[in-house]
N, C-alpha and C. Protein backbone atom coordinates (compact mmCIF):
# COMPACT_ATOMS: atom_id res chain seq x y z
N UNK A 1 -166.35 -9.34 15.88
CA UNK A 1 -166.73 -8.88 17.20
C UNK A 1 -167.67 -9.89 17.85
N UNK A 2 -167.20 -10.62 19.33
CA UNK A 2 -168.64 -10.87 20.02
C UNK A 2 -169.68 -10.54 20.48
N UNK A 3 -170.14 -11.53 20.20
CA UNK A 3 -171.87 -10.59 21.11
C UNK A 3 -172.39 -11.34 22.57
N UNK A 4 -170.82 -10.74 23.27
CA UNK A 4 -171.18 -10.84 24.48
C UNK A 4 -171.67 -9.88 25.30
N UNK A 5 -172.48 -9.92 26.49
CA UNK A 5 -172.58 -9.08 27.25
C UNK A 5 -171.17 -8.27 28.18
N UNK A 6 -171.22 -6.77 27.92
CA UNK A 6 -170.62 -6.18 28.36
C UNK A 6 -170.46 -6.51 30.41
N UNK A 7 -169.26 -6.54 30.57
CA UNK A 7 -169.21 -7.39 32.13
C UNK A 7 -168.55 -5.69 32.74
N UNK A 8 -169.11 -5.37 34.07
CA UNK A 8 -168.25 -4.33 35.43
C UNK A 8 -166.69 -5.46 35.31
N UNK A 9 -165.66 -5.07 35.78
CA UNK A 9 -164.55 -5.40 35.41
C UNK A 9 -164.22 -5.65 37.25
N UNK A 10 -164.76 -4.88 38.18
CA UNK A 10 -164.97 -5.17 39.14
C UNK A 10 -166.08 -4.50 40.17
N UNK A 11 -166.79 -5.71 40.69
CA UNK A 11 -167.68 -4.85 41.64
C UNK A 11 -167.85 -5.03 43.39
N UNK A 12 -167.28 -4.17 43.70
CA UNK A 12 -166.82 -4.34 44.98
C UNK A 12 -167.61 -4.12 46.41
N UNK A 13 -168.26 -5.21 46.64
CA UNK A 13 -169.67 -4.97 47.73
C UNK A 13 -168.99 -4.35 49.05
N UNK A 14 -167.81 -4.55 49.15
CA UNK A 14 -167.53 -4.21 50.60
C UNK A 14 -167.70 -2.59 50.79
N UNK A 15 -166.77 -1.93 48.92
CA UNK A 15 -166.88 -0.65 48.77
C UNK A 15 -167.91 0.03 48.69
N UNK A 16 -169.05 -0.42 48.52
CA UNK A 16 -170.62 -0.07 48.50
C UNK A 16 -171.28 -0.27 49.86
N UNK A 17 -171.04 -1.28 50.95
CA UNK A 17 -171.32 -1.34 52.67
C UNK A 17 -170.62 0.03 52.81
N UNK A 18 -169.43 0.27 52.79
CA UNK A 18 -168.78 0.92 53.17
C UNK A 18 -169.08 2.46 52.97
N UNK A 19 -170.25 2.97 51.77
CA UNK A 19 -170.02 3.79 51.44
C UNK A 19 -171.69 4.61 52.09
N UNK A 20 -172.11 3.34 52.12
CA UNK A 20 -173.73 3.59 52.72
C UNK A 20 -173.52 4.04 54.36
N UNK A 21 -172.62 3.04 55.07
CA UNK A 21 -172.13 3.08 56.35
C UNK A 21 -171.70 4.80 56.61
N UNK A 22 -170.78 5.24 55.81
CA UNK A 22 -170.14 6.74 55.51
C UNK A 22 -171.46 7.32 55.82
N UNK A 23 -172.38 7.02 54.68
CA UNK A 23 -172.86 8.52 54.51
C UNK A 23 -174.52 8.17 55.69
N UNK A 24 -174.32 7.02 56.17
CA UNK A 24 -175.55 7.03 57.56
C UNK A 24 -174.68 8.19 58.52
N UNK A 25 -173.58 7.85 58.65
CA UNK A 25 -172.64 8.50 59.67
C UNK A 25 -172.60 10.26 59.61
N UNK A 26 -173.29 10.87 58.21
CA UNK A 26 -172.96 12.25 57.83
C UNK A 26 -171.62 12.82 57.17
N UNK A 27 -171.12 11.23 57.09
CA UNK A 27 -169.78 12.04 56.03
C UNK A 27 -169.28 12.95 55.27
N UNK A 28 -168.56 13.72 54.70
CA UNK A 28 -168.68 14.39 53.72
C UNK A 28 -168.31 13.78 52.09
N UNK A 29 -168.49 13.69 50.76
CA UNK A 29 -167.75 13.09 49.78
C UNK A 29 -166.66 12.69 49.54
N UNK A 30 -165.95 13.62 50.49
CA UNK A 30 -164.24 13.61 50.68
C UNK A 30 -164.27 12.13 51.47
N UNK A 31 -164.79 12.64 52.51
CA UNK A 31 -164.70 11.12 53.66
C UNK A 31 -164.98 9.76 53.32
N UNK A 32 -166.46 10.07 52.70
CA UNK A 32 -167.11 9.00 52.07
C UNK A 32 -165.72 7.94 51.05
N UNK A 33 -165.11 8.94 50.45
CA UNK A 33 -164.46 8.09 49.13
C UNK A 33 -163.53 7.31 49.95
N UNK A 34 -162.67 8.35 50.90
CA UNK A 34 -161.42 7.70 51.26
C UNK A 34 -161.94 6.57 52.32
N UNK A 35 -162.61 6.76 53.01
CA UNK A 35 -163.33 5.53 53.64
C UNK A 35 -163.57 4.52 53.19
N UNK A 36 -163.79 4.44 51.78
CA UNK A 36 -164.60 2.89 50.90
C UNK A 36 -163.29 3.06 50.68
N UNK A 37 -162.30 3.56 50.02
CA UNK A 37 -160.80 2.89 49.59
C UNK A 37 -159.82 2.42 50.81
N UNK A 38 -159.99 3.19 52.20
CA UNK A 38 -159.44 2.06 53.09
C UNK A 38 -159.92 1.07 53.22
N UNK A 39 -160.93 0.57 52.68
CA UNK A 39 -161.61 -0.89 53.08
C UNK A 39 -161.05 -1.76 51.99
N UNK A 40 -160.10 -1.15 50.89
CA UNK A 40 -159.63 -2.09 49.90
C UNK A 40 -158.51 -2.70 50.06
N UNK A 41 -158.05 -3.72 49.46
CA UNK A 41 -157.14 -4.44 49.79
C UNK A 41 -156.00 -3.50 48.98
N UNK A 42 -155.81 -2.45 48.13
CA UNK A 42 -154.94 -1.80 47.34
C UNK A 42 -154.79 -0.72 48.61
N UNK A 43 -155.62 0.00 49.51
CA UNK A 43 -155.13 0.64 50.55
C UNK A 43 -154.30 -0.05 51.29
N UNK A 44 -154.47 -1.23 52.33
CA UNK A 44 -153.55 -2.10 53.00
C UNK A 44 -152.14 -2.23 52.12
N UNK A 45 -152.08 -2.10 51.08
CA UNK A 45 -150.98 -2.68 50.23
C UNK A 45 -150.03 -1.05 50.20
N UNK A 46 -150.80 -0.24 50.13
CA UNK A 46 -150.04 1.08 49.92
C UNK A 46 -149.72 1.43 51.27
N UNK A 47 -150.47 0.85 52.54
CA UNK A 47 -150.14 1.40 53.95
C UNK A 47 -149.00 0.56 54.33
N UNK A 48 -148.94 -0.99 54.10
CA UNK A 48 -147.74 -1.17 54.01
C UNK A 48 -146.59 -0.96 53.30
N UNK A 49 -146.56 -0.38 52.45
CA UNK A 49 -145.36 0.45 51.31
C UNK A 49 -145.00 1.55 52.13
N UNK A 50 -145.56 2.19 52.69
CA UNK A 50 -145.48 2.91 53.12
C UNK A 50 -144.73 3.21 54.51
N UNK A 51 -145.13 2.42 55.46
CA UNK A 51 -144.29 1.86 56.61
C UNK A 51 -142.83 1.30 55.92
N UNK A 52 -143.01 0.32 55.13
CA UNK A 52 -141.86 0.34 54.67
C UNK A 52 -140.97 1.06 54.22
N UNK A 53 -141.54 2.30 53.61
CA UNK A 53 -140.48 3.75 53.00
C UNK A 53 -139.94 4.32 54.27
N UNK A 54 -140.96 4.11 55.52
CA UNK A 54 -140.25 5.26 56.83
C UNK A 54 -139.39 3.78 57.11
N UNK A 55 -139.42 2.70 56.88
CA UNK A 55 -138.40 2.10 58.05
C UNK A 55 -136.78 2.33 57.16
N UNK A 56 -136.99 2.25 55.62
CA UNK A 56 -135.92 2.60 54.67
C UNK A 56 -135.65 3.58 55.05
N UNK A 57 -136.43 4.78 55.69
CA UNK A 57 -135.46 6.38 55.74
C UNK A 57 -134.80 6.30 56.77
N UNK A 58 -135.26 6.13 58.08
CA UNK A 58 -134.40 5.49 58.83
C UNK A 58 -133.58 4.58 58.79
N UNK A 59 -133.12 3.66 58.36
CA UNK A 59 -131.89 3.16 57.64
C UNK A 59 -131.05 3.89 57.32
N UNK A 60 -131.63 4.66 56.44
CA UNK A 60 -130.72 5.62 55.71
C UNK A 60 -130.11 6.34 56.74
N UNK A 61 -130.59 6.72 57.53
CA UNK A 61 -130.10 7.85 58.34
C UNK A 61 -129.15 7.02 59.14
N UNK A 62 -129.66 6.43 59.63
CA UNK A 62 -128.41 4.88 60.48
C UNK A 62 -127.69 5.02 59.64
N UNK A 63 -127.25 4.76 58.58
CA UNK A 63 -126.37 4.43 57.92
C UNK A 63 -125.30 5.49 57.64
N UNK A 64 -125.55 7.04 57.16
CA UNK A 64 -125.55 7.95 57.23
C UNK A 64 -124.31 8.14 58.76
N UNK A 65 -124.73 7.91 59.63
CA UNK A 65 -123.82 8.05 61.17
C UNK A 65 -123.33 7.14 61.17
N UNK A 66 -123.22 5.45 60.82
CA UNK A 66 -122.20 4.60 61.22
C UNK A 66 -121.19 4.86 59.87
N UNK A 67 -121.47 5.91 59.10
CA UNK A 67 -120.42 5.79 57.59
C UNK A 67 -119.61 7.12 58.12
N UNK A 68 -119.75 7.77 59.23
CA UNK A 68 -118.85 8.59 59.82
C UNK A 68 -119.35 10.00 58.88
N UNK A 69 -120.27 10.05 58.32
CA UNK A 69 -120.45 11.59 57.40
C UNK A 69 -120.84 12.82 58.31
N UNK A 70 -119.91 13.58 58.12
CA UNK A 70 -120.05 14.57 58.73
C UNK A 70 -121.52 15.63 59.27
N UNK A 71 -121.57 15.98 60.36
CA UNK A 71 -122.81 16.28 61.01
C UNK A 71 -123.33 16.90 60.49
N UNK A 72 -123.01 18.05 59.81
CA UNK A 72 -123.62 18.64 59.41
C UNK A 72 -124.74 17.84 57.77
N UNK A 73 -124.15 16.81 57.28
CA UNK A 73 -124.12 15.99 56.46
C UNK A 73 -125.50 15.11 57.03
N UNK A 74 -125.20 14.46 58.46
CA UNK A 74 -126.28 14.05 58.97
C UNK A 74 -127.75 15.09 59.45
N UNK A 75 -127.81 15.95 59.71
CA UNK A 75 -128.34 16.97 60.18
C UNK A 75 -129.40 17.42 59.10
N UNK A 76 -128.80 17.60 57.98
CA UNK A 76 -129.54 17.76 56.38
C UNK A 76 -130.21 16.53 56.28
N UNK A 77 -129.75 15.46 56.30
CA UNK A 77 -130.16 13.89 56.04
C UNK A 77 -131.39 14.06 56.88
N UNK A 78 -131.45 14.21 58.24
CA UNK A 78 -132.43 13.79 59.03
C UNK A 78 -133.45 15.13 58.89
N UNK A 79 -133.45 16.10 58.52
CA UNK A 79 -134.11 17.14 58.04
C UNK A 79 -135.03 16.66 57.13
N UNK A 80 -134.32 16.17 55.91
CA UNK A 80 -135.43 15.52 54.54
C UNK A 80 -135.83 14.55 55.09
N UNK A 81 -135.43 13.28 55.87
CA UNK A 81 -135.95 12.56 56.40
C UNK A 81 -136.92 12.67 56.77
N UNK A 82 -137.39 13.53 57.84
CA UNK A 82 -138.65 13.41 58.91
C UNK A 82 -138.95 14.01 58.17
N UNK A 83 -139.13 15.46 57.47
CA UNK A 83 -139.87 16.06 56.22
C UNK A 83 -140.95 15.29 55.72
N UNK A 84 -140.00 13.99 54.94
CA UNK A 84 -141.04 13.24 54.06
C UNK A 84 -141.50 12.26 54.53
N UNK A 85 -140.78 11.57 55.77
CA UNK A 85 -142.08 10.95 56.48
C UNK A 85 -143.10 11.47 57.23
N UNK A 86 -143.14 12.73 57.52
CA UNK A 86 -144.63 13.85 57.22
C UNK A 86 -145.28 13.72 56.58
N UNK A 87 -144.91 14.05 55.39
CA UNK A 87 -145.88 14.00 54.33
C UNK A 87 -146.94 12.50 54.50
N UNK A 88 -145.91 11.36 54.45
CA UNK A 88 -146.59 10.24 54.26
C UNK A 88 -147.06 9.89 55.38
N UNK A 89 -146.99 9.97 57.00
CA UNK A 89 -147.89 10.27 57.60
C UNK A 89 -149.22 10.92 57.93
N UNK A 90 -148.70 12.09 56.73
CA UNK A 90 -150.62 12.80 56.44
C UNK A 90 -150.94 11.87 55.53
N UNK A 91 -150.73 11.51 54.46
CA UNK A 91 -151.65 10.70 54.01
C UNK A 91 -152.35 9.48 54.59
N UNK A 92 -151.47 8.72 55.34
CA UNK A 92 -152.19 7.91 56.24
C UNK A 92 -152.76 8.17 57.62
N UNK A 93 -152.74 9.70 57.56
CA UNK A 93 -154.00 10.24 58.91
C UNK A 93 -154.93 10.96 58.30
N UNK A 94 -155.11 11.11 56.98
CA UNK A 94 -156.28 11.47 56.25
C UNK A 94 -156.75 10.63 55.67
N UNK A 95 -156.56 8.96 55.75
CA UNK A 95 -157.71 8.02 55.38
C UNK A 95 -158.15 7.73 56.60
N UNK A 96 -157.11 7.81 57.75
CA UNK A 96 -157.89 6.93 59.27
C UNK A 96 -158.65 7.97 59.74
N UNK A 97 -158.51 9.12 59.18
CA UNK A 97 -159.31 10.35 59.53
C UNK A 97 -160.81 10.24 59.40
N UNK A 98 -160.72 9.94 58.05
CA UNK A 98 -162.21 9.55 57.23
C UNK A 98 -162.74 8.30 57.68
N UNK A 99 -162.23 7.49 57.72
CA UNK A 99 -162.52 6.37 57.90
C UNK A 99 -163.30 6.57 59.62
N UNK A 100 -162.40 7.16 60.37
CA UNK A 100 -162.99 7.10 61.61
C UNK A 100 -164.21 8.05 61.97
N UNK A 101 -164.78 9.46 60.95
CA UNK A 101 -165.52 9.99 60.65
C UNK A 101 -166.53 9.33 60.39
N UNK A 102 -166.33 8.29 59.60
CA UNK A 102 -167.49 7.64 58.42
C UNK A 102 -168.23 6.44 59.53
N UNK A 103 -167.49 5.68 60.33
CA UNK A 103 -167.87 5.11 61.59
C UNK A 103 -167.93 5.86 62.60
N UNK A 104 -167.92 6.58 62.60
CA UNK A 104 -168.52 7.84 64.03
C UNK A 104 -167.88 7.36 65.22
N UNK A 105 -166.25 6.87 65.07
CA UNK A 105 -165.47 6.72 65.60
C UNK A 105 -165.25 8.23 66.68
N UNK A 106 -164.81 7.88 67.76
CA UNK A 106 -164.65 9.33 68.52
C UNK A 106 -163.07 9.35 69.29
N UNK A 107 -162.34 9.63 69.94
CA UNK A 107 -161.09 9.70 70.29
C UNK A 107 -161.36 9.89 71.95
């Protein structure tokens, strides 16, 4: 075994600005967290995955009507479609949510 000093594996100053910034603002813990994880570069990476899954469902659904499948066929398609790009639209309006909470962002 070495006898090295035990090393943080990562320490992330932006996520620590970010978290002080939150809670000057009155955040709640909820807000606070998701706020310091939009400031990470693994959020940007999942927000673009994400855009990318709605531009794939749409495809799908294009594809779906130029393959001649019957309407009712399309109709179901575009049902689950927008469904689950719901879903993944709440998740990315519950970090810009927080995020805009935590900067006392206003609309």
């Amino acid at each position: 075994m070495e006898d090295n000093a035990i090393k943080p594996g990562v320490f992330n100053i932006q996520a620590f600005k970010a978290q002080e910034k939150a809670e000057e603002a009155g955040a709640t813990i909820e807000e606070t967290a998701l706020y310091a994880m939009s400031k990470s570069k693994g959020w940007k990476i999942l927000d673009e995955y994400i855009k990318t899954i709605s531009e794939q469902l749409n495809e799908a659904n294009r594809e779906a009507i130029s393959n001649g499948l019957p309407l009712r066929e399309i109709g179901q398609n575009a049902v689950v479609i927008n469904w689950v790009k719901e879903v993944l639209d709440k998740v990315v309006y519950k970090v810009t949510d927080a995020k805009e909470a935590c900067e006392g962002e206003k609309e």
